[in-house]
C-alpha atoms as a PDB file:
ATOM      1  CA  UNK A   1     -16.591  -8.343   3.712  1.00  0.00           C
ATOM      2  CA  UNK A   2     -13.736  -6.210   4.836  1.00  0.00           C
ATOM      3  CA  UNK A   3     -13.530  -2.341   3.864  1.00  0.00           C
ATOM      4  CA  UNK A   4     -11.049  -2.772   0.820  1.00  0.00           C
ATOM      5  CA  UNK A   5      -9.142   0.352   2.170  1.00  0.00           C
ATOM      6  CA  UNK A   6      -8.674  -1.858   5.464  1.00  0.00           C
ATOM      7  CA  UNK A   7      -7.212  -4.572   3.588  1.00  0.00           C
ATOM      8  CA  UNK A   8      -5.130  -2.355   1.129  1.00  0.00           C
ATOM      9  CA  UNK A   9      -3.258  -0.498   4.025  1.00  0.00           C
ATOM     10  CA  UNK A  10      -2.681  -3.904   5.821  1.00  0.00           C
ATOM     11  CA  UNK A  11      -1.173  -5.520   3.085  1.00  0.00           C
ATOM     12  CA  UNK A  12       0.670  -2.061   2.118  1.00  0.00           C
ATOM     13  CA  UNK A  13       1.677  -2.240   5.778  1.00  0.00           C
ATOM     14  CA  UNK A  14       3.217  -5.851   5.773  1.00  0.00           C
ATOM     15  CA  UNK A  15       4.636  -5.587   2.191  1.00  0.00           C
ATOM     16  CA  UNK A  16       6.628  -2.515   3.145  1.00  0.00           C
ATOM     17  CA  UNK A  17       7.663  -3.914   6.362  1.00  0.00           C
ATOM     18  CA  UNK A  18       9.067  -7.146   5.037  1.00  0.00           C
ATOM     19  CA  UNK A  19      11.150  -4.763   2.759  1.00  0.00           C
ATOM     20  CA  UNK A  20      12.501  -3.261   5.945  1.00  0.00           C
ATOM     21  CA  UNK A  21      11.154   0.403   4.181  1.00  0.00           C
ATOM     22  CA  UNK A  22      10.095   3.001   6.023  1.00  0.00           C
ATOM     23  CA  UNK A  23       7.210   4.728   4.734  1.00  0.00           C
ATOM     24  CA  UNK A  24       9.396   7.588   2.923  1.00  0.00           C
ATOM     25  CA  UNK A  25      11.526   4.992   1.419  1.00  0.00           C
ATOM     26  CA  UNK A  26       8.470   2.921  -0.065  1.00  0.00           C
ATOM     27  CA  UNK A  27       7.250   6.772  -1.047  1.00  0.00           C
ATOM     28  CA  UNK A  28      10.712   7.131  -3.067  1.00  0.00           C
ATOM     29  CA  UNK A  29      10.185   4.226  -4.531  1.00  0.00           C
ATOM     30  CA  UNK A  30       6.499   4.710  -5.898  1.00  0.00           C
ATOM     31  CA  UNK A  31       7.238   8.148  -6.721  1.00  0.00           C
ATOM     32  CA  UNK A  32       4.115   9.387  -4.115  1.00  0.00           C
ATOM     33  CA  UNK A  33       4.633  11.975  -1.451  1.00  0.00           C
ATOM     34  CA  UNK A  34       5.255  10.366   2.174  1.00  0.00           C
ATOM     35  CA  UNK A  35       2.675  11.893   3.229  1.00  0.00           C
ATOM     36  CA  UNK A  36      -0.376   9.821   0.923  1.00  0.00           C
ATOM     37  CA  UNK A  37       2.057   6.664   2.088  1.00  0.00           C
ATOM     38  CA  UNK A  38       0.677   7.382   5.674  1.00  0.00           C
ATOM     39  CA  UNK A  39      -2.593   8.654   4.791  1.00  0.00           C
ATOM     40  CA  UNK A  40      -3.309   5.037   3.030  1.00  0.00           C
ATOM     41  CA  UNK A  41      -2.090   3.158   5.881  1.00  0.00           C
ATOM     42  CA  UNK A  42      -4.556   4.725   8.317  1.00  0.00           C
ATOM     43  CA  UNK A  43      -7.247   4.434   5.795  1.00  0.00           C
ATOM     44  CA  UNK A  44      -8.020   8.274   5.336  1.00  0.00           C
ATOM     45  CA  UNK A  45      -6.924   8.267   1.406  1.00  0.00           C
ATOM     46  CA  UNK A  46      -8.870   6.725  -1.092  1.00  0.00           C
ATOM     47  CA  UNK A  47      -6.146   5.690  -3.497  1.00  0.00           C
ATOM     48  CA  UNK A  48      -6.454   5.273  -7.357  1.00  0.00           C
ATOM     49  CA  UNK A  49      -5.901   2.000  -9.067  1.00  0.00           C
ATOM     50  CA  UNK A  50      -3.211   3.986 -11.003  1.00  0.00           C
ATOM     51  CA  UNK A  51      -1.563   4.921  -7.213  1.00  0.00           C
ATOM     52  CA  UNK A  52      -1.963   1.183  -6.146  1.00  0.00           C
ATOM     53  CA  UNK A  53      -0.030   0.090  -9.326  1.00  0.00           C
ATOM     54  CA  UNK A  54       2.790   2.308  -8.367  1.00  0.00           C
ATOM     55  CA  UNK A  55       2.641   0.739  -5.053  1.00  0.00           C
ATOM     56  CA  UNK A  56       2.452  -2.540  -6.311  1.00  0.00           C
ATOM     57  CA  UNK A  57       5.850  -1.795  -8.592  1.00  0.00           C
ATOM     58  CA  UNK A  58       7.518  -0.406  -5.721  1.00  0.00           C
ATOM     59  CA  UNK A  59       6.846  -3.588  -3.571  1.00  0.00           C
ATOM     60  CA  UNK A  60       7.331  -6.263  -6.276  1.00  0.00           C
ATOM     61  CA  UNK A  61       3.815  -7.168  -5.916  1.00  0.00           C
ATOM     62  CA  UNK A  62       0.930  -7.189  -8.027  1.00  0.00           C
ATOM     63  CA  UNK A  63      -1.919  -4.763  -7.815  1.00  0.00           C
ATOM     64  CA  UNK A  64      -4.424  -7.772  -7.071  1.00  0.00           C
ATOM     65  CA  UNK A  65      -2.262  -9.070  -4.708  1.00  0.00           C
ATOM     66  CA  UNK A  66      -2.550  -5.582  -2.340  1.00  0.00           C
ATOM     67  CA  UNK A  67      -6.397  -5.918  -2.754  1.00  0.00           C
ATOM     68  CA  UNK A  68      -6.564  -9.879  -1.436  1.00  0.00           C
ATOM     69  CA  UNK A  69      -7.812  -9.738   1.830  1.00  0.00           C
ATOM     70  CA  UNK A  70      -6.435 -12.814   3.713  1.00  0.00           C
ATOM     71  CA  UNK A  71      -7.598 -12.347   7.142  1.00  0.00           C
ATOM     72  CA  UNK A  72      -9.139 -15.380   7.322  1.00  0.00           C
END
């Protein structure tokens, strides 16, 4: 099994980018600093469930849906 934070800032990563959002815009729109945005992409954050929610929101996505690894 795949490091969950692996497959959250993939499908954070692909979400975003099929938004056309940069990572300050998807920041806006979650209310998180840019900053964490980055952070969880390269997989040095350890996000809450609370901050995935927000992400979720901001990407018209579900929480479970950010935490489905489908690399297979």
């Amino acid at each position: 099994m795949e490091n969950v934070r692996a497959i959250l800032a993939r499908n954070i990563k692909a979400a975003r980018k099929l938004l056309d959002l940069s990572q300050e815009d998807l920041a806006d729109r979650a209310q998180i600093d840019r900053t964490y945005v980055s952070g969880i992409e390269r997989q040095v954050r350890n996000p809450t469930i609370t901050v995935v929610a927000k992400f979720a929101e901001a990407l018209g996505t579900t929480t479970a849906d950010l935490l489905t690894d489908r690399s297979d």
